[in-house]
Protein backbone atom coordinates (compact mmCIF):
# COMPACT_ATOMS: atom_id res chain seq x y z
CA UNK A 1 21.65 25.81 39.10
CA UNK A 2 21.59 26.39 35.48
CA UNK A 3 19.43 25.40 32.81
CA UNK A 4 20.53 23.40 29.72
CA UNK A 5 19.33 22.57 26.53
CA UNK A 6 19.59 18.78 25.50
CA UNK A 7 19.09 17.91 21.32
CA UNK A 8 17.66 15.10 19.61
CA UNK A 9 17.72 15.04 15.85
CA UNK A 10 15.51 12.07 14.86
CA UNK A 11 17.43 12.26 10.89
CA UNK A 12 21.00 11.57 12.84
CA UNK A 13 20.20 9.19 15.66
CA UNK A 14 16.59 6.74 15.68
CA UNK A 15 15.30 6.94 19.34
CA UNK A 16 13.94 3.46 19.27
CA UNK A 17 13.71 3.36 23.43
CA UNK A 18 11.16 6.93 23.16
CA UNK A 19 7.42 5.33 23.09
CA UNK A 20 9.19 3.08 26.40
CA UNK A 21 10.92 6.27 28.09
CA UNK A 22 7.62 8.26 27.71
CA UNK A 23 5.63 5.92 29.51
CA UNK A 24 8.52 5.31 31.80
CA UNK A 25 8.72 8.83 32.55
CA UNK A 26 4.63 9.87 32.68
CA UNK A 27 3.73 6.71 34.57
CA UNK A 28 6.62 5.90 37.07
CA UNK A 29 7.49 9.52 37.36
CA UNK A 30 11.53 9.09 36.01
CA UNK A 31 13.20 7.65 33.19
CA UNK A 32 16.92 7.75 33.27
CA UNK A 33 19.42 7.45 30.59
CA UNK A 34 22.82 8.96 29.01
CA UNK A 35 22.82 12.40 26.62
CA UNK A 36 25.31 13.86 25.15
CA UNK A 37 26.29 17.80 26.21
CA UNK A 38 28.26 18.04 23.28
CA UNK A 39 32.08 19.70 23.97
CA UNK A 40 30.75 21.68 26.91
CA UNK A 41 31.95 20.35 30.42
CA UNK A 42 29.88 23.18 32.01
CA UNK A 43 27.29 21.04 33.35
CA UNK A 44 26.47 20.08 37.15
CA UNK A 45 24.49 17.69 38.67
CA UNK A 46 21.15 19.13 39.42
CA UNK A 47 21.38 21.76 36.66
CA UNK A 48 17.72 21.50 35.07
CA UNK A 49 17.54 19.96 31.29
CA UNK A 50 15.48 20.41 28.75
CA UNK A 51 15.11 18.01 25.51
CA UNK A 52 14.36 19.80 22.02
CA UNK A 53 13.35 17.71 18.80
CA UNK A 54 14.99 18.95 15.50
CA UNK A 55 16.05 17.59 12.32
CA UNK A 56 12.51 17.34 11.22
CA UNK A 57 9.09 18.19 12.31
CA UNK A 58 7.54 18.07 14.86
CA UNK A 59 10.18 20.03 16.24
CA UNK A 60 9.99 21.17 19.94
CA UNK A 61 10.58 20.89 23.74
CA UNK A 62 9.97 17.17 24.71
CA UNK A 63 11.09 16.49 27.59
CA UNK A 64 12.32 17.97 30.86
CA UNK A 65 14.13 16.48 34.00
CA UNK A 66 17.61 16.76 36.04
CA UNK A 67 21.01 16.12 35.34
CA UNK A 68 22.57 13.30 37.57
CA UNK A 69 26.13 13.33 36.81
CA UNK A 70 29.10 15.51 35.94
CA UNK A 71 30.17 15.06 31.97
CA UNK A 72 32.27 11.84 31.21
CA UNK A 73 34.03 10.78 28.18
CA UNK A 74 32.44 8.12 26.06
CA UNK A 75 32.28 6.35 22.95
CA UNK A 76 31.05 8.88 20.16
CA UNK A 77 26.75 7.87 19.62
CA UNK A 78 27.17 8.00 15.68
CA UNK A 79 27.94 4.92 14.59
CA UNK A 80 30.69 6.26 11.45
CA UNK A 81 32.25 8.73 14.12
CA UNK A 82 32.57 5.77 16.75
CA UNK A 83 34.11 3.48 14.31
CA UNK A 84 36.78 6.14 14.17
CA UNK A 85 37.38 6.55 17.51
CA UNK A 86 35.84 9.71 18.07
CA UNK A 87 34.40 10.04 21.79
CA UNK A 88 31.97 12.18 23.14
CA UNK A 89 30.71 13.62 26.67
CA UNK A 90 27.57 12.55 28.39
CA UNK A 91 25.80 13.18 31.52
CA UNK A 92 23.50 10.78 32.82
CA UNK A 93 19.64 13.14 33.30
CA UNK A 94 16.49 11.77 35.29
CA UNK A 95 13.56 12.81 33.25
CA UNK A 96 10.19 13.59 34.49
CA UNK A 97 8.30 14.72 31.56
CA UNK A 98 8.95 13.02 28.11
CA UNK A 99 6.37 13.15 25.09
CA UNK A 100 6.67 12.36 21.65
CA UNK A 101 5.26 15.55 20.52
CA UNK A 102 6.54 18.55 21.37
CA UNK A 103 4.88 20.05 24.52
CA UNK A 104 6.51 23.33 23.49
CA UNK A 105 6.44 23.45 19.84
CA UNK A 106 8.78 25.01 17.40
CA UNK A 107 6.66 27.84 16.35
CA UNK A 108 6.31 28.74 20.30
CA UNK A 109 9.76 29.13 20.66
CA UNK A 110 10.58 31.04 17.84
CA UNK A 111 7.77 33.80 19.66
CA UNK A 112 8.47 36.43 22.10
CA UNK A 113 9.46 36.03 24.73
CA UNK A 114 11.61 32.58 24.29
CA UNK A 115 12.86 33.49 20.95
CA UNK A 116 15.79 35.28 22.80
CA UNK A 117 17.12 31.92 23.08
CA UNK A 118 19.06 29.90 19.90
CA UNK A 119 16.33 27.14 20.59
CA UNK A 120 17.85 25.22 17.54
CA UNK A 121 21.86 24.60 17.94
CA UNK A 122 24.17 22.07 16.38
CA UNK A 123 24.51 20.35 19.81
CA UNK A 124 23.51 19.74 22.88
CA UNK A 125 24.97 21.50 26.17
CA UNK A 126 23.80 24.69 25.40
CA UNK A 127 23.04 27.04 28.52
CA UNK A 128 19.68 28.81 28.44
CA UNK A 129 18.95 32.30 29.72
CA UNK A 130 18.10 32.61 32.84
CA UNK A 131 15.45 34.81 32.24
CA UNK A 132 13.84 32.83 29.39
CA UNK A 133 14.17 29.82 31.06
CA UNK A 134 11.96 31.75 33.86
CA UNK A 135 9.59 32.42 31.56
CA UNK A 136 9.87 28.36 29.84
CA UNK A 137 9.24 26.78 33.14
CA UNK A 138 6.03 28.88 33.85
CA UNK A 139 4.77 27.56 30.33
CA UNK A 140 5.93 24.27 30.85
CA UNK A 141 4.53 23.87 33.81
CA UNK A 142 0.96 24.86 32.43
CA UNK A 143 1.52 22.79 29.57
CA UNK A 144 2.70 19.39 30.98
CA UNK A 145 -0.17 20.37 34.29
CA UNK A 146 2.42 20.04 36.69
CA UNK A 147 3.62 22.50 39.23
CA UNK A 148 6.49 24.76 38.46
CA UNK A 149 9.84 23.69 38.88
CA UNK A 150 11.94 25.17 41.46
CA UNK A 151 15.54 24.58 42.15
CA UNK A 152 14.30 22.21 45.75
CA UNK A 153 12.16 20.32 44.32
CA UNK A 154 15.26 18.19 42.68
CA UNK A 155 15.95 16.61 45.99
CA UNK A 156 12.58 15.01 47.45
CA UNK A 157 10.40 13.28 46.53
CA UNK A 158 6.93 11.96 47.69
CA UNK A 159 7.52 11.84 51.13
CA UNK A 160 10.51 13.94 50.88
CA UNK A 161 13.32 11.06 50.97
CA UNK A 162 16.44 12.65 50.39
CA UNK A 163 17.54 11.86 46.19
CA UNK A 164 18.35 13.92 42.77
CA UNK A 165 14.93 13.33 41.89
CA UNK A 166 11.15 13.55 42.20
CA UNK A 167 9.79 10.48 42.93
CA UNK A 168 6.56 9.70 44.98
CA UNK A 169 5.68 7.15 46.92
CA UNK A 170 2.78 4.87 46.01
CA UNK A 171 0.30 3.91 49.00
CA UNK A 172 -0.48 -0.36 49.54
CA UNK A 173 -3.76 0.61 51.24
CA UNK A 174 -5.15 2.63 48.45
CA UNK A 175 -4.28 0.20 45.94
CA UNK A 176 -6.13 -2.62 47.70
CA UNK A 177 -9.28 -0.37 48.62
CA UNK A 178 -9.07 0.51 44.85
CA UNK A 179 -9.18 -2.69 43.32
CA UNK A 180 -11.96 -4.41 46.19
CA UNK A 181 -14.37 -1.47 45.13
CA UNK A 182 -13.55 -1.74 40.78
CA UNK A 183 -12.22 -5.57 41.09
CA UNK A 184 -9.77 -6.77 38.72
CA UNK A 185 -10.91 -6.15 36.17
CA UNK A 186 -9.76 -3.61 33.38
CA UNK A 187 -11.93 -0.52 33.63
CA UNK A 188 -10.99 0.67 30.25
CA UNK A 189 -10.99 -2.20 27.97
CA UNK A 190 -12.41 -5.21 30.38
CA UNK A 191 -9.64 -7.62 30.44
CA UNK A 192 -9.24 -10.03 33.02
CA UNK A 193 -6.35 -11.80 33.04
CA UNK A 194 -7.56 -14.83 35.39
CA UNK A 195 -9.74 -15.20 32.36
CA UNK A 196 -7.79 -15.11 29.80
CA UNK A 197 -4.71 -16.84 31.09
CA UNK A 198 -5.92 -18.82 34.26
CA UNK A 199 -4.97 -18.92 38.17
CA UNK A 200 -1.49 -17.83 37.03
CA UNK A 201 -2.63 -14.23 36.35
CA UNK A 202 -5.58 -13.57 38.81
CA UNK A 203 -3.76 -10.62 40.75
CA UNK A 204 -2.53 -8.85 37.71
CA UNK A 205 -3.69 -5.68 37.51
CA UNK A 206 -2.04 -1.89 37.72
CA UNK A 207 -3.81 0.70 39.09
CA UNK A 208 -3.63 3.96 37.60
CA UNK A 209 -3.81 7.57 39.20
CA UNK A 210 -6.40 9.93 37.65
CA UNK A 211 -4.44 12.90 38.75
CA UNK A 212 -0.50 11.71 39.08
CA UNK A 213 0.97 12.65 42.08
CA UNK A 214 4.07 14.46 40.26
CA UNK A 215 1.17 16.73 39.49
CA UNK A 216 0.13 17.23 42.40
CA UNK A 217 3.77 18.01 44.37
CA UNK A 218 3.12 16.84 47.86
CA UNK A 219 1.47 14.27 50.21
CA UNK A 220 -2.35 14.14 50.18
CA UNK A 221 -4.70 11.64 51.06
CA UNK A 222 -5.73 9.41 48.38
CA UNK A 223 -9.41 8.19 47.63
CA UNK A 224 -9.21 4.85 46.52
CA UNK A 225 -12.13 5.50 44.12
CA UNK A 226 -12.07 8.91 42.71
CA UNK A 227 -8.46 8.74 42.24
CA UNK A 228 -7.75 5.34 42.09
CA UNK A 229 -8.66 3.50 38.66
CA UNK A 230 -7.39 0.06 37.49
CA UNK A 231 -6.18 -0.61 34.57
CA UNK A 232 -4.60 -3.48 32.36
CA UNK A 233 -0.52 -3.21 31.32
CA UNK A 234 -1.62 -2.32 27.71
CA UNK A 235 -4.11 0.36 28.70
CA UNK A 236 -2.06 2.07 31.46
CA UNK A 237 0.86 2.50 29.02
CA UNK A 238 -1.25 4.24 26.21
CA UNK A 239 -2.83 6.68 28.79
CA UNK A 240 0.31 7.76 29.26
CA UNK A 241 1.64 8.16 25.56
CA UNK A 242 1.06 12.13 26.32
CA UNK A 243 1.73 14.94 28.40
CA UNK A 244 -1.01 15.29 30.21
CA UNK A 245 -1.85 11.28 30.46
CA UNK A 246 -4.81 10.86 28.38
CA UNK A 247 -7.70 10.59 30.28
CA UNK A 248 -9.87 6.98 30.70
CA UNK A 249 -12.51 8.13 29.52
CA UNK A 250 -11.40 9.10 26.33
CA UNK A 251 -9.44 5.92 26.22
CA UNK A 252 -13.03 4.38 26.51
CA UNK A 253 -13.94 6.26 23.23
CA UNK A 254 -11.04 5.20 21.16
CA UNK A 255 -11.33 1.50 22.24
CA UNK A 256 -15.04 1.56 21.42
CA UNK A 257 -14.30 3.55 17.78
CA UNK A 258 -11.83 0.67 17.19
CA UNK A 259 -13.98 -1.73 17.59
CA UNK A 260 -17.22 -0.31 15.80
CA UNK A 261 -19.08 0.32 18.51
């Protein structure tokens, strides 16, 4: 397994799917989608990928996951070098931490120990040490609060069903002990939706984990109320806006500074 370094320049290409992906990737645990690697045909599926911002501040590690598929030829992603004809290779990658700030930032990198790697290349597909990328999942792994990534954990998942990924599996029970104790009502901003759109909507609700079970790497018993905390569509998806999710608490505080309180 090798490590590779993925680019996104924000002044070449706008990333209008990020604020989606990151809470696609922080809340449901994956986010999936097509890079390109660039000229390089050295990549494998399972090699580990990293995501760098540059182009413009804030530059920095954003996002982490594991590549899916073996490069294929596509249509160039610049618009001018399409319309010539120009193609380019891609690899689909399974992300499992995204964030629009870096989580690594630039002036990190450029720091011993990592700054033995070029953190800041004209493409993507670059390899990265093996011995800084050692050292970069031990920091990322503090940084995101997850647990470090080893070359097994890219095929289990929650309850260890065989796949590329880490997914984890997301218990009925606890969800419906959850919501009897809290109700269905938003515990962050107090939204119901049977009140504010009728009978239609009197079961919506999501339910968010206070500690996310990509953090926590294995099966445990859940407590419906500790860990357990429902929340409305709008709310769930700005807790999650960050590596580490923002807790609801402090999502409490911002609500209640918006609103004067």
């Amino acid at each position: 397994m090798k490590t590779i370094l993925f680019a996104w320049n924000p002044r070449k290409w706008v990333w209008d799917e990020l604020p989606r992906a990151v809470v696609r990737a922080n809340q449901e645990g994956s986010y999936r989608d097509e890079w390109s690697c660039g000229v390089t045909k050295n990549v494998q599926p399972g090699d580990r990928a990293f995501l760098i911002r540059l182009g413009e501040p804030p530059k920095g590690l954003i996002g982490s996951g594991i590549v899916l598929s073996s490069p294929r030829e596509r249509h160039h992603w610049d618009a001018e070098r399409r319309a010539k004809g120009d193609t380019a290779n891609v690899v689909e990658i399974e992300f499992d931490v995204l964030s629009e700030q870096p989580v690594v930032d630039e002036a990190e990198l450029r720091s011993k120990p990592l700054d033995a790697q070029d953190w800041f290349p004209q493409a993507s597909g670059v390899t990265i040490a093996s011995d800084v990328a050692e050292v970069l999942e031990a920091r990322w792994a503090e940084r995101a609060q997850r647990p470090a990534y080893s070359a097994s954990m890219g095929v289990v998942e929650g309850k260890r069903l065989l796949t590329v990924a880490t997914r984890y599996e997301r218990n009925p029970e606890a969800r419906r002990k959850c919501l009897e104790h809290y109700g269905l009502t938003c515990q962050a901003c107090g939204m119901s939706f049977e009140e504010r759109y009728g009978p239609i909507a009197k079961d919506l609700i999501e339910v968010h984990h206070n500690v996310r079970l990509s953090d926590i790497g294995k099966e445990y018993t859940v407590d419906p109320v500790h860990d357990l905390i429902p929340l409305c569509p709008n709310c769930h998806a700005v807790v999650h806006r960050q590596v580490p999710p923002l807790a609801v608490d402090e999502l409490k505080k911002l609500i209640k500074a918006r609103m004067g309180a």
